[in-house]
N, C-alpha and C. Protein backbone atom coordinates (compact mmCIF):
# COMPACT_ATOMS: atom_id res chain seq x y z
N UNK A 1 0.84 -1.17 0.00
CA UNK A 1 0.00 0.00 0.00
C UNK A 1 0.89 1.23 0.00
N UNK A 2 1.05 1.81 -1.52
CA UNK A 2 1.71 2.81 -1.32
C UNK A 2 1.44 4.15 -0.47
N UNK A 3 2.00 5.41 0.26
CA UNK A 3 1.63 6.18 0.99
C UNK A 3 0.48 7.59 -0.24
N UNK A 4 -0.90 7.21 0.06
CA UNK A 4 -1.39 8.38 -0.78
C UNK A 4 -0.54 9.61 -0.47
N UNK A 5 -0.60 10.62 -1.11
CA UNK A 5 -0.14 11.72 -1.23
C UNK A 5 -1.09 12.51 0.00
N UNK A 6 -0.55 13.72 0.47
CA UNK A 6 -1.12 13.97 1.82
C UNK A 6 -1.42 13.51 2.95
N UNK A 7 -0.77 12.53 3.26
CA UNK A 7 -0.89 11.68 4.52
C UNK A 7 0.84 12.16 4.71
N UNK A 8 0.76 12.19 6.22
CA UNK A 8 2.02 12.33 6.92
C UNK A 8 2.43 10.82 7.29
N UNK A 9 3.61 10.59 7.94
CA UNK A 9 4.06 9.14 8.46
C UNK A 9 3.00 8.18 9.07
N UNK A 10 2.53 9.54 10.40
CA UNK A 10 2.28 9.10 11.43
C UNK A 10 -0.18 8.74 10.93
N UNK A 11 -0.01 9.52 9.94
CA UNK A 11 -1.46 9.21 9.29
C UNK A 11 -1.24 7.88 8.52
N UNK A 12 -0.26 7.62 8.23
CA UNK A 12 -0.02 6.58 6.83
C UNK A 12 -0.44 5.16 7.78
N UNK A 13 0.52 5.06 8.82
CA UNK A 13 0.88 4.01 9.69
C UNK A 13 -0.62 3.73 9.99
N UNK A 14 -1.11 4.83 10.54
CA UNK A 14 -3.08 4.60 11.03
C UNK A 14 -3.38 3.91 10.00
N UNK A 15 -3.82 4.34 8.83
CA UNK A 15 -4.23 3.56 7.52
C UNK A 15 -4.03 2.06 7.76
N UNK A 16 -2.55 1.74 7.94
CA UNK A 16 -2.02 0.67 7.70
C UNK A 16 -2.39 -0.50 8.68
N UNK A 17 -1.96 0.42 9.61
CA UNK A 17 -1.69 -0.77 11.15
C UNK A 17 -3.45 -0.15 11.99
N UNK A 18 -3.98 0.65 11.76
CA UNK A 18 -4.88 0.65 13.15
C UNK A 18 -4.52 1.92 13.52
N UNK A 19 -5.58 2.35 14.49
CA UNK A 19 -5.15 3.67 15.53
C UNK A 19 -4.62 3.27 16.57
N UNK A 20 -4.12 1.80 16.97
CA UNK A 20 -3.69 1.60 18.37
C UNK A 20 -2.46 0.53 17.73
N UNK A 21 -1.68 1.31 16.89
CA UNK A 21 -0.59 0.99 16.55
C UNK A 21 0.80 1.11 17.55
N UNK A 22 1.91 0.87 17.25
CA UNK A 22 3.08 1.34 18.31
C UNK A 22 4.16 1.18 17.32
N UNK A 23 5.13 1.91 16.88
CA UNK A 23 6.59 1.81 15.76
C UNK A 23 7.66 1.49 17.64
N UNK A 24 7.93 0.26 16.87
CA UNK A 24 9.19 0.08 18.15
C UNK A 24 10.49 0.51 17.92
N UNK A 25 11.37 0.63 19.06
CA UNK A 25 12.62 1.37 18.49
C UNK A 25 13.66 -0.14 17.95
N UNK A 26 14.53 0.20 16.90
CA UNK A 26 15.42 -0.62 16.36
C UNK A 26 16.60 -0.03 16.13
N UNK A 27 17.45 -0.73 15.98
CA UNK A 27 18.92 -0.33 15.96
C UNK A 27 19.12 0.07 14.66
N UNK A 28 18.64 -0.34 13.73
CA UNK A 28 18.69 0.01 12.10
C UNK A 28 17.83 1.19 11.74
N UNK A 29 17.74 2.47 11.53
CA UNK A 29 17.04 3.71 10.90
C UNK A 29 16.33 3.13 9.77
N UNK A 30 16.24 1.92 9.08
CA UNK A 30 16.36 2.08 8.39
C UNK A 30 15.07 1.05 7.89
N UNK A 31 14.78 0.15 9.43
CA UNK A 31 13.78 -0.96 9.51
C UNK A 31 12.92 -0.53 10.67
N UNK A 32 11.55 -0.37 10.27
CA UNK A 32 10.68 0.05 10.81
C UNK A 32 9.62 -1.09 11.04
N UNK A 33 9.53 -1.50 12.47
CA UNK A 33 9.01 -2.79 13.30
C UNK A 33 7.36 -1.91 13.91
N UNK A 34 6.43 -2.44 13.64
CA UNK A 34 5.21 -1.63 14.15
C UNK A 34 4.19 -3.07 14.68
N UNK A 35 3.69 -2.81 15.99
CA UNK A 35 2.70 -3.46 17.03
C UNK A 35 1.39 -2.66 16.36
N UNK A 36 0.58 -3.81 16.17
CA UNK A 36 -0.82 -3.57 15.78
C UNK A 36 -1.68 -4.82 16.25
N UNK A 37 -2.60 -4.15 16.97
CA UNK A 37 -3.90 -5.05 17.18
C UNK A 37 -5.30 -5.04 16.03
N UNK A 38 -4.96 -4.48 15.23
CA UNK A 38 -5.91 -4.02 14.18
C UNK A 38 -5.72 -4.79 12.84
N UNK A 39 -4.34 -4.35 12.43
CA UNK A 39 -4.33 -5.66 11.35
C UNK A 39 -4.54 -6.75 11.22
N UNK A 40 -4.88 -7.48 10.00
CA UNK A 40 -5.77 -8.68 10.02
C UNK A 40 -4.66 -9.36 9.69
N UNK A 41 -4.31 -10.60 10.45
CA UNK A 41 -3.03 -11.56 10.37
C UNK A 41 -4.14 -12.45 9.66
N UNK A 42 -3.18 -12.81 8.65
CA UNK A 42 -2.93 -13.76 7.79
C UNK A 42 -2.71 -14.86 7.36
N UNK A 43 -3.46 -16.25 7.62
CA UNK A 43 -3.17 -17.07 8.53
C UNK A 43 -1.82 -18.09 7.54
N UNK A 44 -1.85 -18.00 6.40
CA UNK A 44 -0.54 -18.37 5.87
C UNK A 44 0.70 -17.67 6.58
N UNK A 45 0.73 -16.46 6.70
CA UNK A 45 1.75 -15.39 7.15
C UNK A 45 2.16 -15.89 8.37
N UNK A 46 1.32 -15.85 9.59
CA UNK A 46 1.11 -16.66 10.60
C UNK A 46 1.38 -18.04 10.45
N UNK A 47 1.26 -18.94 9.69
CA UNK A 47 2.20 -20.10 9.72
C UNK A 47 3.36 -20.60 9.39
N UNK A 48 3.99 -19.57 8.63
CA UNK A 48 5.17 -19.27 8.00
C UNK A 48 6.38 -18.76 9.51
N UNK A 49 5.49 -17.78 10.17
CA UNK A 49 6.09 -17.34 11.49
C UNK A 49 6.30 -18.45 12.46
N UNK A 50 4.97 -19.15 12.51
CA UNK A 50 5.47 -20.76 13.07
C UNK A 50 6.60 -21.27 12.78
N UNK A 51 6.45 -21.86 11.83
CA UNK A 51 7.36 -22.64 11.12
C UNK A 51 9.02 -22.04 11.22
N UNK A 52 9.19 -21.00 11.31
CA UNK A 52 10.42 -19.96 11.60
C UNK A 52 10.59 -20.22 12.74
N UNK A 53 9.73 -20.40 13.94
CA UNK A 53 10.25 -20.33 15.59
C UNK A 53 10.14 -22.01 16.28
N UNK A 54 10.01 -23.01 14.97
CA UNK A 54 10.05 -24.18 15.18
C UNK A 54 9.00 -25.20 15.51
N UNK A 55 7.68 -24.05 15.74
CA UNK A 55 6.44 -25.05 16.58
C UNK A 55 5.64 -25.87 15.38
N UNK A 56 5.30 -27.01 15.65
CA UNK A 56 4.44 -27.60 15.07
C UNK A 56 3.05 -27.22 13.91
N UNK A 57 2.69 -27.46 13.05
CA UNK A 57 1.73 -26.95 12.44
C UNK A 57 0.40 -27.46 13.30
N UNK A 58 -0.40 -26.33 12.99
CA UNK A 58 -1.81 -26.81 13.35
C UNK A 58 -2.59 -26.61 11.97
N UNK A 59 -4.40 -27.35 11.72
CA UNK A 59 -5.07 -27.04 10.95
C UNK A 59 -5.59 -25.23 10.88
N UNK A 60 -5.11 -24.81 9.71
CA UNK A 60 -5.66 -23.91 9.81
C UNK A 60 -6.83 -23.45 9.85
N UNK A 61 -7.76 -24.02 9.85
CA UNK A 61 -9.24 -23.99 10.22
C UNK A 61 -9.31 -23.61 11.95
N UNK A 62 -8.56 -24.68 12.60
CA UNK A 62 -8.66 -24.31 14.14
C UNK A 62 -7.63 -23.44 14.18
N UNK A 63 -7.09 -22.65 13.88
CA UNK A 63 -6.23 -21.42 13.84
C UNK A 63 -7.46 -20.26 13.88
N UNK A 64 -7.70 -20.44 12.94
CA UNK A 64 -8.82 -19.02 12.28
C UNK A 64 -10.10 -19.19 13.54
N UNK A 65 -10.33 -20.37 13.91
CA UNK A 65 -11.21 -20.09 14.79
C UNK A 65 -10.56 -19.81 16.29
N UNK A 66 -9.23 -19.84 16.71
CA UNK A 66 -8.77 -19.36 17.98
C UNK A 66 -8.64 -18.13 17.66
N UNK A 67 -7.89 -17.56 16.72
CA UNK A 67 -8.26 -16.04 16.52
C UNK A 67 -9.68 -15.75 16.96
N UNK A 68 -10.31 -15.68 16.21
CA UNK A 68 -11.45 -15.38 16.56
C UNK A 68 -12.02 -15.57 17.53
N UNK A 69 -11.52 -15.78 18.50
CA UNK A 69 -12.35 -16.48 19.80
C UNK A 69 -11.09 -15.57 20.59
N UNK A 70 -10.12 -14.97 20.27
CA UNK A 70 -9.15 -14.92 21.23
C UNK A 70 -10.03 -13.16 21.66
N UNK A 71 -9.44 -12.57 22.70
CA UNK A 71 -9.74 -11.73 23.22
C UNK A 71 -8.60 -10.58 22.63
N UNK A 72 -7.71 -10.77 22.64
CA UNK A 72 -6.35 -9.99 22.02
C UNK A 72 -5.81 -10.62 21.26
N UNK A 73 -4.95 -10.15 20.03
CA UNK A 73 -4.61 -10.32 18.92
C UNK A 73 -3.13 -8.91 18.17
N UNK A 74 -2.17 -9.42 19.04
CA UNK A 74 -0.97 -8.56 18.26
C UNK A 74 -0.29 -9.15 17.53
N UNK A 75 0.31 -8.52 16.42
CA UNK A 75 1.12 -8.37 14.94
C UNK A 75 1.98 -7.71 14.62
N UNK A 76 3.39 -8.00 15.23
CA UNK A 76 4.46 -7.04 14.95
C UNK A 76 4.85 -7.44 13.56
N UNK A 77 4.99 -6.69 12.98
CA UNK A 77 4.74 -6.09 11.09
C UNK A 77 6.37 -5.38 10.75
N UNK A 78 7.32 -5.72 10.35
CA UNK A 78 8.15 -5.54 9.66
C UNK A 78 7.73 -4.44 8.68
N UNK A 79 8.01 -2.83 8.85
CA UNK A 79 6.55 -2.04 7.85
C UNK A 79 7.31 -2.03 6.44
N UNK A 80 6.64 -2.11 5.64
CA UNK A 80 7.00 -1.83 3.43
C UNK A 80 5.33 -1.84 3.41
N UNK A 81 5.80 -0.06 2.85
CA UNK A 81 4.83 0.20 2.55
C UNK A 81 3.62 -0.64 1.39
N UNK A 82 4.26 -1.24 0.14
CA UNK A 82 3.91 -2.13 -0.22
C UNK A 82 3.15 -3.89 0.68
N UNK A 83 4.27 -4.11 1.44
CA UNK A 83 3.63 -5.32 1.57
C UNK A 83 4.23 -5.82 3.16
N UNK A 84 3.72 -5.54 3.74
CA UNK A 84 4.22 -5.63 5.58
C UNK A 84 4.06 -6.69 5.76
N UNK A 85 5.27 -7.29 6.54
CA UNK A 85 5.75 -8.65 6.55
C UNK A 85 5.47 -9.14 7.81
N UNK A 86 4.85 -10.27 9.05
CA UNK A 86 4.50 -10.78 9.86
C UNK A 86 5.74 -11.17 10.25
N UNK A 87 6.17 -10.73 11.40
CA UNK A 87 7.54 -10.97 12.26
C UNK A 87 7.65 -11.35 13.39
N UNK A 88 6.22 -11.10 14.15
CA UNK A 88 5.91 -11.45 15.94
C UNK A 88 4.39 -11.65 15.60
N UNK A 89 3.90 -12.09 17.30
CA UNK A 89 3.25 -11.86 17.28
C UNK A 89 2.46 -12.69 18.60
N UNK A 90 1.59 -11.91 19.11
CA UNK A 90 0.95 -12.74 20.53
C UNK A 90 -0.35 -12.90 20.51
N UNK A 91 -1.41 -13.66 21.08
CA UNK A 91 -2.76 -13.65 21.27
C UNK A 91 -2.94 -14.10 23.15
N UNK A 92 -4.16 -13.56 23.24
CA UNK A 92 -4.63 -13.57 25.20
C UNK A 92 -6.11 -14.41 24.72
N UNK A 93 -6.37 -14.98 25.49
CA UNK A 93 -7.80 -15.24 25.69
C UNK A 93 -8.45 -14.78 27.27
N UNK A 94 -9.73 -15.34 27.30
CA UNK A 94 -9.73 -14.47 28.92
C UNK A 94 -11.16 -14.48 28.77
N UNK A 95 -11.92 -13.32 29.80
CA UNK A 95 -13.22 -12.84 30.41
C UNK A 95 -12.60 -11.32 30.03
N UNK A 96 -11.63 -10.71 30.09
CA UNK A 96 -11.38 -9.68 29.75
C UNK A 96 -11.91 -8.25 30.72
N UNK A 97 -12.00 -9.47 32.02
CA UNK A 97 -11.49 -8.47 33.17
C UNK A 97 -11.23 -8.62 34.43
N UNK A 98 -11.45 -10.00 34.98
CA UNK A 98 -10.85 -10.40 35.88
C UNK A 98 -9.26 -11.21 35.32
N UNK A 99 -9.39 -12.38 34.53
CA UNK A 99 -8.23 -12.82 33.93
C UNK A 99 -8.17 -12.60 32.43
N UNK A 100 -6.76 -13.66 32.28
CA UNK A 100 -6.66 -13.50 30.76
C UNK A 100 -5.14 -14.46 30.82
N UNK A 101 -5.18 -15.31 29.51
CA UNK A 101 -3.63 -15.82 29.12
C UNK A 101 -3.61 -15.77 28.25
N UNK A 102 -1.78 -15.53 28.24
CA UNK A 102 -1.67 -15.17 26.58
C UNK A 102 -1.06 -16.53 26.23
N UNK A 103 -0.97 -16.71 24.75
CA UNK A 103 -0.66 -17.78 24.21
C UNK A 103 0.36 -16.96 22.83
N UNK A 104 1.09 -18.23 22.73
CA UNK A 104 1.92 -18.34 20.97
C UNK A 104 2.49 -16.82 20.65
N UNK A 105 3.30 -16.66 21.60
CA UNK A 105 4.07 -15.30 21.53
C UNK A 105 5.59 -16.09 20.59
N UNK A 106 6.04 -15.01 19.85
CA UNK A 106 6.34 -15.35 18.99
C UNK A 106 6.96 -14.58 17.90
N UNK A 107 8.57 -14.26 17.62
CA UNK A 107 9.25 -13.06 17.13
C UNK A 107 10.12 -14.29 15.90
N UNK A 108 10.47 -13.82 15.06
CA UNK A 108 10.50 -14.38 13.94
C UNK A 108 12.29 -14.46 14.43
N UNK A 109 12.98 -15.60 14.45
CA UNK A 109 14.77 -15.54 14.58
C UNK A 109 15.52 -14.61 14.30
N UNK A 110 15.04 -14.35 13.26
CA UNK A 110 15.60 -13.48 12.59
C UNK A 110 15.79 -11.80 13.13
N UNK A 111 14.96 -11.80 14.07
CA UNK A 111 14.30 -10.25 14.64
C UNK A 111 15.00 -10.66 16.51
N UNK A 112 15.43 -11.61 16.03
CA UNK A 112 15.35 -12.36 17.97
C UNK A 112 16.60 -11.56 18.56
N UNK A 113 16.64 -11.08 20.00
CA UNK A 113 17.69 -10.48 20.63
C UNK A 113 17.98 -8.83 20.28
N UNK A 114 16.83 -8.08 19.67
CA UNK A 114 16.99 -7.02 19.89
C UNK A 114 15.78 -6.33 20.53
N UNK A 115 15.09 -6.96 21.67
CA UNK A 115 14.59 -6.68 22.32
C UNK A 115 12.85 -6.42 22.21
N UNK A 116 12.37 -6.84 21.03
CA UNK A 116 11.28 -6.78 20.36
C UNK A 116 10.45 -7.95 21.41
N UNK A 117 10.77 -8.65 21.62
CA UNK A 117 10.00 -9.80 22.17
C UNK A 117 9.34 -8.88 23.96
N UNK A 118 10.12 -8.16 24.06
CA UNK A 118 9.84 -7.24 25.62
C UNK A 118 8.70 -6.13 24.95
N UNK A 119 8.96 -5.79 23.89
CA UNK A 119 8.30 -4.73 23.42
C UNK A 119 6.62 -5.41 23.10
N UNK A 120 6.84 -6.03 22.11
CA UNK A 120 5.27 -6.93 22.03
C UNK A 120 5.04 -7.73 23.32
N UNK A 121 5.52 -8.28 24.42
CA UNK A 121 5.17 -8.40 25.47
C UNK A 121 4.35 -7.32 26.83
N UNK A 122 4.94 -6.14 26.06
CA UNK A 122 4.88 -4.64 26.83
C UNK A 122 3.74 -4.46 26.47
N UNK A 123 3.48 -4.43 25.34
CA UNK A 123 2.38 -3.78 25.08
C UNK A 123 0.98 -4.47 24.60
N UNK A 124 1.31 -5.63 24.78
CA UNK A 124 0.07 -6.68 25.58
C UNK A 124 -0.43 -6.89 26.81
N UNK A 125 0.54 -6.25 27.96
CA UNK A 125 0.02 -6.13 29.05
C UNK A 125 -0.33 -5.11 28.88
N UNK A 126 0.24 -4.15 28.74
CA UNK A 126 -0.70 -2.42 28.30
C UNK A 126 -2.18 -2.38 28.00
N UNK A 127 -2.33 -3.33 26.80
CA UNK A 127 -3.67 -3.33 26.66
C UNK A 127 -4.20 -4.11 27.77
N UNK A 128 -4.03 -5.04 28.34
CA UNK A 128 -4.74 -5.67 28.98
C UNK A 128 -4.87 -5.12 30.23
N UNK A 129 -4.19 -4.25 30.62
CA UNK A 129 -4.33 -3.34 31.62
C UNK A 129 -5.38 -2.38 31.38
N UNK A 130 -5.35 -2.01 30.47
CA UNK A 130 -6.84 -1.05 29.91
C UNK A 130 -7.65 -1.66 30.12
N UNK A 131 -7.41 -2.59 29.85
CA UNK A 131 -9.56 -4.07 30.44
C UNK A 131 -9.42 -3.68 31.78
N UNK A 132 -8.06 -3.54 32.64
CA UNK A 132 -8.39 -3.49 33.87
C UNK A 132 -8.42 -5.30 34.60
N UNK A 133 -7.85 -6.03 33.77
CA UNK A 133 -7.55 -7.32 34.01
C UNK A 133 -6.72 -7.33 34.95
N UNK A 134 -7.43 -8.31 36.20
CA UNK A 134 -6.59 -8.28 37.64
C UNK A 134 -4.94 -9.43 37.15
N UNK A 135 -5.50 -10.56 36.64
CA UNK A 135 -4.06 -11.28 36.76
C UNK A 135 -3.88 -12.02 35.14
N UNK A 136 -3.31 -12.43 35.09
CA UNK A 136 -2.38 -12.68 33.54
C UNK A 136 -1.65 -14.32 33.63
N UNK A 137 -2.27 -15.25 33.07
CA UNK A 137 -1.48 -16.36 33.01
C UNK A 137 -0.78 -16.65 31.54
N UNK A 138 0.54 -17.13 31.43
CA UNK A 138 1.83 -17.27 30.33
C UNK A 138 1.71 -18.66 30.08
N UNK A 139 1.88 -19.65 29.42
CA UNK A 139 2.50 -20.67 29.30
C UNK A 139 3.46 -20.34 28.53
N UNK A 140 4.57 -21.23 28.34
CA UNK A 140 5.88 -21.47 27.57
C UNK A 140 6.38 -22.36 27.42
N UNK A 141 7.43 -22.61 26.32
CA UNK A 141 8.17 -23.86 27.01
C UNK A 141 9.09 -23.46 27.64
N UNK A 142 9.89 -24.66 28.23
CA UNK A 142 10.57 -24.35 29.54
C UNK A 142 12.04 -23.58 29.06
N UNK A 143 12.51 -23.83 27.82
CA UNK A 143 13.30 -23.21 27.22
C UNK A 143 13.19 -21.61 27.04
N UNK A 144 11.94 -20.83 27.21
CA UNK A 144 12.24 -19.30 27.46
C UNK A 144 11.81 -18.61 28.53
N UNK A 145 11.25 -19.70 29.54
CA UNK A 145 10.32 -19.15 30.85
C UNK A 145 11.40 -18.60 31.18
N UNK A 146 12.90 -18.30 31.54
CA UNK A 146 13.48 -17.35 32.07
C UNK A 146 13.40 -16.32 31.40
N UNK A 147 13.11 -15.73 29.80
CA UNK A 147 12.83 -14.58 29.46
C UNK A 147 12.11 -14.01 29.85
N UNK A 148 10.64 -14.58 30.46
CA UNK A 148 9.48 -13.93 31.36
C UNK A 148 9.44 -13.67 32.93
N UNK A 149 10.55 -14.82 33.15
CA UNK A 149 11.18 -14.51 34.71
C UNK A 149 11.79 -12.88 34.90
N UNK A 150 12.61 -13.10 33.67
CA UNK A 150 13.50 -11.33 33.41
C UNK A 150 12.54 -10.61 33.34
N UNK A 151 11.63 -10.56 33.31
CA UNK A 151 10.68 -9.40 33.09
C UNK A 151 9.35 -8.94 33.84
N UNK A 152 9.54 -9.98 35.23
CA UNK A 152 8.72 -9.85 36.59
C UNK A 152 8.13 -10.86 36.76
N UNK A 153 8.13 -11.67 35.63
CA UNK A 153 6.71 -13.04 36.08
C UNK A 153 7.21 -13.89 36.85
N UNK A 154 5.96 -14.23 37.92
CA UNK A 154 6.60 -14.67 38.87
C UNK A 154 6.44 -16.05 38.53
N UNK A 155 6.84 -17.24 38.63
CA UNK A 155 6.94 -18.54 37.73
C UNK A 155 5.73 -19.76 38.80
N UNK A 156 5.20 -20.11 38.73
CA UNK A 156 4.22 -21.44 39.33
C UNK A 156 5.26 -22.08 40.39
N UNK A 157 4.65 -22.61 41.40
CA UNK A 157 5.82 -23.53 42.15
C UNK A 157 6.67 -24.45 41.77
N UNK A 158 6.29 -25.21 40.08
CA UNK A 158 7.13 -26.05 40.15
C UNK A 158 8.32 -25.34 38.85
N UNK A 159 8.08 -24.15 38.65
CA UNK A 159 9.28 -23.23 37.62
C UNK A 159 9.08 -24.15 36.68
N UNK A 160 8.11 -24.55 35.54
CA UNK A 160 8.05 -25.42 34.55
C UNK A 160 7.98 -24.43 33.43
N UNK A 161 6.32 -24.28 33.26
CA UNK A 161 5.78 -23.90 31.90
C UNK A 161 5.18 -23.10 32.11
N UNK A 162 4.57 -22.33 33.05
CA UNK A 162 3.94 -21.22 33.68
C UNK A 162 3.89 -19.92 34.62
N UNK A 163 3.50 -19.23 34.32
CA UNK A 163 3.96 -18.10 34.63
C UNK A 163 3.07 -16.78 34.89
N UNK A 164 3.00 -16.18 36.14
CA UNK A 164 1.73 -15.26 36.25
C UNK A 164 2.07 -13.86 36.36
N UNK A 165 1.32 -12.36 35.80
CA UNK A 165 1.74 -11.13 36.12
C UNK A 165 0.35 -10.90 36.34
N UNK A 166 0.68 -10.10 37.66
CA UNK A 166 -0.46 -9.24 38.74
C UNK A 166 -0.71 -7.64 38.54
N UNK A 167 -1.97 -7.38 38.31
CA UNK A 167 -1.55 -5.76 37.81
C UNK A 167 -1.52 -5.06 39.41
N UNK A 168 -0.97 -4.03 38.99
CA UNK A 168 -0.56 -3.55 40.07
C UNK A 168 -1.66 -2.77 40.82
């Protein structure tokens, strides 16, 4: 989607991503990473991102229907203006105001270790703090539950696969 003429950056991005967009910061000027709950993920795009972070395929039929059923839905978007590329990405399910867990968080290797995974983590509790959601359950595998440890969650008694954040 090229930028119509008369739109500024920060109008273009709305177009693109939603009004409850976020451009994260990157080390490159030059690659522009944007959080959107608005764009419509793709469910090829979305399995392609799988397939990149190693997990198993599912039917995409029961894909399209957990979307849809999920309560939250983020899409960190690699931005071209032409054709924005699926790079992260998280979903919550829940009541959407006492609880909520998120599921299949998820930053493409390629994007891994510059801090993006804190950023789309950030700003999934953000929103979910706007519901006003008292507590937050994680699963993982046991291979990154210390990334969520680093970042306040306090881990289940037996430090496996789970992991809870309390709003404050």
């Amino acid at each position: 989607m090229p930028r119509p003429s008369g739109l500024d950056s920060t109008d273009f991005l709305a177009s693109a991503y939603g009004s409850q967009f976020r451009v994260c910061p990157t080390p490159n000027p030059k690659l522009q990473l944007v959080l959107s709950l608005e764009r419509e993920i793709d469910l090829l795009e979305l399995e392609r991102l799988c397939d990149a972070v190693g997990w198993s395929r599912r039917p995409l039929r029961r894909v399209r229907k957990a979307l849809e059923h999920s309560l939250l839905r983020v899409g960190l978007w690699r931005h071209d203006p032409r054709l924005p590329k699926l790079v992260g990405f998280a979903r919550c399910t829940g009541d959407g105001v006492l609880e909520a867990t998120v599921w299949d968080v998820a930053v493409h290797p390629t994007y891994q270790g510059a801090g993006l995974g804190k950023e789309l983590m950030a700003f999934v509790l953000e929103q979910l703090r706007q519901m006003e959601v008292e507590r937050v359950t994680l699963f993982a595998d046991p291979d990154v539950i210390g990334f969520y440890q680093l970042q306040g969650w306090q881990l289940e008694p037996r430090q496996r696969r789970c992991a809870f954040w309390y709003s404050p």
